[in-house]
Protein backbone atom coordinates (compact mmCIF):
# COMPACT_ATOMS: atom_id res chain seq x y z
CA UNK A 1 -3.03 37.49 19.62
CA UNK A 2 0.03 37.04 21.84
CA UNK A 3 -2.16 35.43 25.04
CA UNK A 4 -3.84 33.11 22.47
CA UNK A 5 -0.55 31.99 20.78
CA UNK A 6 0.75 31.35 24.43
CA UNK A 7 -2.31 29.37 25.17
CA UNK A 8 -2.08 27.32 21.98
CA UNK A 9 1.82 26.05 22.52
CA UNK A 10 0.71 25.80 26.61
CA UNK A 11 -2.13 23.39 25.36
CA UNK A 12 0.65 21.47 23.43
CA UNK A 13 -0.22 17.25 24.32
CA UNK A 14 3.16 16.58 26.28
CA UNK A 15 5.68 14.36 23.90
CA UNK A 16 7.57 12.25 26.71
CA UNK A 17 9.45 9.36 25.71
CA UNK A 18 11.79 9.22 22.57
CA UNK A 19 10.04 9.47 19.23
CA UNK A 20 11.87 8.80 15.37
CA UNK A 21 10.99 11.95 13.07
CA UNK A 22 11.89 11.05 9.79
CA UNK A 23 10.14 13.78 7.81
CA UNK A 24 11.62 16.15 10.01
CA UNK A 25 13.47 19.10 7.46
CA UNK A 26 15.45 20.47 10.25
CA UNK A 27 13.12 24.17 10.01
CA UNK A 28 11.99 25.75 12.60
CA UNK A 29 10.95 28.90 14.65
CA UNK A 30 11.87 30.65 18.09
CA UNK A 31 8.93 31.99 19.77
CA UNK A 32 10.19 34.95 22.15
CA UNK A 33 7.73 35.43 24.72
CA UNK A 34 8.84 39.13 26.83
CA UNK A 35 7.81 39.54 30.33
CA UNK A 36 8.27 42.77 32.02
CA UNK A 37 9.62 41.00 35.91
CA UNK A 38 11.58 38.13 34.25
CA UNK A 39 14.10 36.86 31.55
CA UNK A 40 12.42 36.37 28.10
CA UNK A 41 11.24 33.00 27.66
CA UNK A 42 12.58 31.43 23.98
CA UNK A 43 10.52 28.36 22.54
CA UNK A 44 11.68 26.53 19.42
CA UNK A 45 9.43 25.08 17.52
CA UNK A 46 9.71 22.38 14.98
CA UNK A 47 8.17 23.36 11.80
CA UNK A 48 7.91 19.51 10.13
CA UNK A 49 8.77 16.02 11.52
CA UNK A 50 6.97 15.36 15.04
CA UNK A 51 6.60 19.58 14.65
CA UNK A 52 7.51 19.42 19.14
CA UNK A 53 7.97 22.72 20.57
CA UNK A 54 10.78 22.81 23.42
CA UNK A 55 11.36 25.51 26.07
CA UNK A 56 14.45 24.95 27.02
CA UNK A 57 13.62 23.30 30.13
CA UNK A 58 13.60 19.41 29.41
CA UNK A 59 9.86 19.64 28.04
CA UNK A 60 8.72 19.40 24.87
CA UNK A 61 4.87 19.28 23.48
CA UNK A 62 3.24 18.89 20.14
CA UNK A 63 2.17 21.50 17.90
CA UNK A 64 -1.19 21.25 16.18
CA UNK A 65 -0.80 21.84 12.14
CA UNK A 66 -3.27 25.61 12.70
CA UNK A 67 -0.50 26.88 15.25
CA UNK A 68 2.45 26.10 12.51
CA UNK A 69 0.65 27.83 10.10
CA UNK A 70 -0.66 30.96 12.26
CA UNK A 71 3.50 31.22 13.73
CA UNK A 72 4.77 30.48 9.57
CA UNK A 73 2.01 33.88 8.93
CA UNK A 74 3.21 36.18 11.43
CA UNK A 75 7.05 35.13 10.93
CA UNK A 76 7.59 34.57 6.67
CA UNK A 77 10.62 31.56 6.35
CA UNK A 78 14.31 32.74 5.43
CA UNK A 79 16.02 30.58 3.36
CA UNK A 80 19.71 30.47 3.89
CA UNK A 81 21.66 30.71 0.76
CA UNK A 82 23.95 27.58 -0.08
């Protein structure tokens, strides 16, 4: 499950340029990917709006609707209390 969920946000299509989101709810989800001979690698992904998901690194990609719902499955939404 892990190498195919890696896969799926690697086969993002790149978002370059500057893009208005204006559905965008503010959620989203950090992906922590754990390798044994480096630092963890943390992606955030967007769970509404243009739905990008960013490394950290300057690049960004899109997410495809069935990896937003496979990541929402495996990691149920908090709601913060107001």
């Amino acid at each position: 499950m892990v190498r195919s969920l890696t896969r799926e946000l690697n086969e993002g299509r790149p978002a370059r340029g500057q893009y208005a989101c204006p559905s965008d709810t503010g959620g989203l989800l950090l992906v922590v990917l754990g390798y044994p001979a480096e630092p963890d690698a943390v992606v955030e992904v967007q769970l509404a709006g243009c739905r990008f998901a960013l490394n950290g690194f300057g690049n960004a990609a899109f997410t495809s609707g069935q990896l937003i719902r496979r990541l929402e499955r495996l990691a149920p939404l908090r709601r913060r209390s107001s």
